[in-house]
C-alpha atoms as a PDB file:
ATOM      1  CA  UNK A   1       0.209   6.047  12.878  1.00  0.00           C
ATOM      2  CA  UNK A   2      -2.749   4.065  12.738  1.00  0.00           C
ATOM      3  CA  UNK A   3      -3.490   4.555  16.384  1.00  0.00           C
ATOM      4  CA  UNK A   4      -3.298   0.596  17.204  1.00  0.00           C
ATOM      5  CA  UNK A   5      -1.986  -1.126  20.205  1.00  0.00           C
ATOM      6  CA  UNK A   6       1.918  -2.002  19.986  1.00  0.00           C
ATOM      7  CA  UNK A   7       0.848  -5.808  20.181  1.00  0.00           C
ATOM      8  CA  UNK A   8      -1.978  -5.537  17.085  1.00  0.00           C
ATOM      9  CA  UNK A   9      -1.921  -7.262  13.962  1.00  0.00           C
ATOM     10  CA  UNK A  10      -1.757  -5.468  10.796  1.00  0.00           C
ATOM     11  CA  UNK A  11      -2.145  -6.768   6.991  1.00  0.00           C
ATOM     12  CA  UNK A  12      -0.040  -5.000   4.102  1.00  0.00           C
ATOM     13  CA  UNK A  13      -1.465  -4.490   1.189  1.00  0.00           C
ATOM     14  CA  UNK A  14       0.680  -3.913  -1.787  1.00  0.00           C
ATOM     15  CA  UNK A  15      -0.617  -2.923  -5.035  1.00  0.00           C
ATOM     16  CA  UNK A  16       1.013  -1.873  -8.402  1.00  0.00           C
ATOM     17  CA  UNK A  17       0.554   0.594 -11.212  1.00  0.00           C
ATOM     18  CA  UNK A  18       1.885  -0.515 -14.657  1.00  0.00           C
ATOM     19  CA  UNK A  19       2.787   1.544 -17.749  1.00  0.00           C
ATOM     20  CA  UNK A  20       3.268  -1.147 -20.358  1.00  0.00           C
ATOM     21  CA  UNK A  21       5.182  -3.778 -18.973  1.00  0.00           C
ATOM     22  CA  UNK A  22       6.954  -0.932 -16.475  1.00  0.00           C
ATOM     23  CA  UNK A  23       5.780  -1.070 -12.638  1.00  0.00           C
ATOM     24  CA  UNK A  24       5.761   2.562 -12.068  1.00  0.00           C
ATOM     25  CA  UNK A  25       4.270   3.069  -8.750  1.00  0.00           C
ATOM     26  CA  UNK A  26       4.020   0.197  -5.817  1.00  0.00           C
ATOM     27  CA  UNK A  27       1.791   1.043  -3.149  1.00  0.00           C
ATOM     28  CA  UNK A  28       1.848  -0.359   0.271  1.00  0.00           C
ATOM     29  CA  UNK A  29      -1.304   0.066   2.502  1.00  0.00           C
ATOM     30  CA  UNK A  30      -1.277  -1.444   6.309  1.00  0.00           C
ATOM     31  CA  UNK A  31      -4.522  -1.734   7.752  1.00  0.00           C
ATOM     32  CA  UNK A  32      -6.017  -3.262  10.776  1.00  0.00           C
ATOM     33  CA  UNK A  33      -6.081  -7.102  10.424  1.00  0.00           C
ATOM     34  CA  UNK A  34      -8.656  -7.171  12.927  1.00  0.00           C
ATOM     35  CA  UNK A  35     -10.966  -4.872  11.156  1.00  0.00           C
ATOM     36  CA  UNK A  36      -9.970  -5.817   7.583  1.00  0.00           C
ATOM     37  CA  UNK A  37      -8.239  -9.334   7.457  1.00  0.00           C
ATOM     38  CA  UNK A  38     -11.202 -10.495   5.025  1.00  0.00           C
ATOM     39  CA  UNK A  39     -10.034  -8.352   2.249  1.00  0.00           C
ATOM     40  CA  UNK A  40      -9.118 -10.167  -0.429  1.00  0.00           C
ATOM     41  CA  UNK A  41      -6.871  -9.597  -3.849  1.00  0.00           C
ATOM     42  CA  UNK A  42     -10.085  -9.871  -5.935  1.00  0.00           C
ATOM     43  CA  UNK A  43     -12.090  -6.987  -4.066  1.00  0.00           C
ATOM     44  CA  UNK A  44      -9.079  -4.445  -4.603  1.00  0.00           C
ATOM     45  CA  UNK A  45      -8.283  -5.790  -8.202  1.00  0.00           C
ATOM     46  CA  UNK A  46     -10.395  -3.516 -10.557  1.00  0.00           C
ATOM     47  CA  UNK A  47     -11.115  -0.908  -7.729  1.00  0.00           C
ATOM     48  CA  UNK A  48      -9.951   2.001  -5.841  1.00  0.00           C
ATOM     49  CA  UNK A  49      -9.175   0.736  -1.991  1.00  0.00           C
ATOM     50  CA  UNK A  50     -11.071   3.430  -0.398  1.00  0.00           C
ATOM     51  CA  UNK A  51     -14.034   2.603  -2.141  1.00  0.00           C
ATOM     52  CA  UNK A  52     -13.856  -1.102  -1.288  1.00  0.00           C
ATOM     53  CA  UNK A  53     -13.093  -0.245   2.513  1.00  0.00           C
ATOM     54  CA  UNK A  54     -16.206   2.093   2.200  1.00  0.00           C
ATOM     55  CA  UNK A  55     -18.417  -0.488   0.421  1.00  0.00           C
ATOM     56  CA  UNK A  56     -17.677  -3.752   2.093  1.00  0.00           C
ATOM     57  CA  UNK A  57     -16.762  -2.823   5.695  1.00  0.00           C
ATOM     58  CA  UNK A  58     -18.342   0.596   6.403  1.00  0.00           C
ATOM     59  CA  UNK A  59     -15.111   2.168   6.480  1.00  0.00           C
ATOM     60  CA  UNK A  60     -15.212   5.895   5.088  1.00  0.00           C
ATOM     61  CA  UNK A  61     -11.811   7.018   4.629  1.00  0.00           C
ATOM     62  CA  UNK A  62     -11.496  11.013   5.468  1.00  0.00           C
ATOM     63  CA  UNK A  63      -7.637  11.606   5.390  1.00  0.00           C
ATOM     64  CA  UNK A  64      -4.467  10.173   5.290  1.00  0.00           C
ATOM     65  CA  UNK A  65      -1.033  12.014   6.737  1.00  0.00           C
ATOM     66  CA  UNK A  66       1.869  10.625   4.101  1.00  0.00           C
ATOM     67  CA  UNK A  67       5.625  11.870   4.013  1.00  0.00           C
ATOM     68  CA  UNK A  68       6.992  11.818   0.784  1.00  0.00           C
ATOM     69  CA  UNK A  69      10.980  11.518   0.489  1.00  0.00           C
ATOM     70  CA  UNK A  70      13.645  10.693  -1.689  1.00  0.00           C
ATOM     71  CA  UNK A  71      15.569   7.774  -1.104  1.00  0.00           C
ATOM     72  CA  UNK A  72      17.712   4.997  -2.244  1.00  0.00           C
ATOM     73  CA  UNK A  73      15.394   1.932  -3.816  1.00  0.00           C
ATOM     74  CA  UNK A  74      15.801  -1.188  -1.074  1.00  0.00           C
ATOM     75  CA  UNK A  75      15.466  -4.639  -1.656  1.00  0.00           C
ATOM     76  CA  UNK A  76      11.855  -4.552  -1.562  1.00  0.00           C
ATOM     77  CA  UNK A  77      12.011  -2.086  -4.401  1.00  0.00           C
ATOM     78  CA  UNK A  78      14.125  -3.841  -6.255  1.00  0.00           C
ATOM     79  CA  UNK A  79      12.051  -6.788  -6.258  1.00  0.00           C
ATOM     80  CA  UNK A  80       8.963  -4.920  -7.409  1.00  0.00           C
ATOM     81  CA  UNK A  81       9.807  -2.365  -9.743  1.00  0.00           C
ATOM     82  CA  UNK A  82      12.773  -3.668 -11.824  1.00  0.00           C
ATOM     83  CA  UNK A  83      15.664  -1.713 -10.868  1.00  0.00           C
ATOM     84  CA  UNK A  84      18.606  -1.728  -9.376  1.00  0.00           C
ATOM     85  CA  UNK A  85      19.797  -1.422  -5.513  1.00  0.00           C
ATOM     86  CA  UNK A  86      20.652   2.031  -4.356  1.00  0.00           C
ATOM     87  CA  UNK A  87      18.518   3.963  -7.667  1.00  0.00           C
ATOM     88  CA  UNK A  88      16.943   7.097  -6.593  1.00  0.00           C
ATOM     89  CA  UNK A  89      12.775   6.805  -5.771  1.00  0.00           C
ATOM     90  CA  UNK A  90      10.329   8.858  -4.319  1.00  0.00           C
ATOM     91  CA  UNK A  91       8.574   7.594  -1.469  1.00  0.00           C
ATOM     92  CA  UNK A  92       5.832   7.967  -0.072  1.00  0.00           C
ATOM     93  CA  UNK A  93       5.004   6.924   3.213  1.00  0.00           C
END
């Protein structure tokens, strides 16, 4: 999906939206560790990812194609948002 070669590097970037002390949303961006291994937890922190792929690497985001589904949390989940294994989430992917 991000047009890359089989054999290229990528970098996951996971970020999280809290209500309180609730994680209610965990997002997981893969980008291009060629292009964007510099980014660092302190440039995404306090701002949108877009704008910090626009503003310190030229990037200019015009669409993304996501699938959303519901599924059973996995381990990942789990880990992340507080629940248990198997508990129904929407993802989106």
């Amino acid at each position: 999906k991000l047009g890359l070669a089989k054999s290229a590097r990528v970098v996951a970037i996971h970020r999280a939206i809290k209500q309180g002390d609730i994680v209610v949303v965990h997002y997981v961006s893969y980008l291009s560790e060629r292009k964007f291994g510099s980014l660092q937890r302190q440039d995404i922190e306090n701002a949108a990812l877009y704008d910090v792929l626009e503003a310190k690497f030229g990037t200019h985001i015009v669409r993304a194609d996501e699938t959303l589904q519901a599924r059973a949390a996995r381990a990942q989940d789990v880990a992340i948002l507080g629940i248990a294994r198997e508990e129904p989430v929407i993802a989106i992917e």
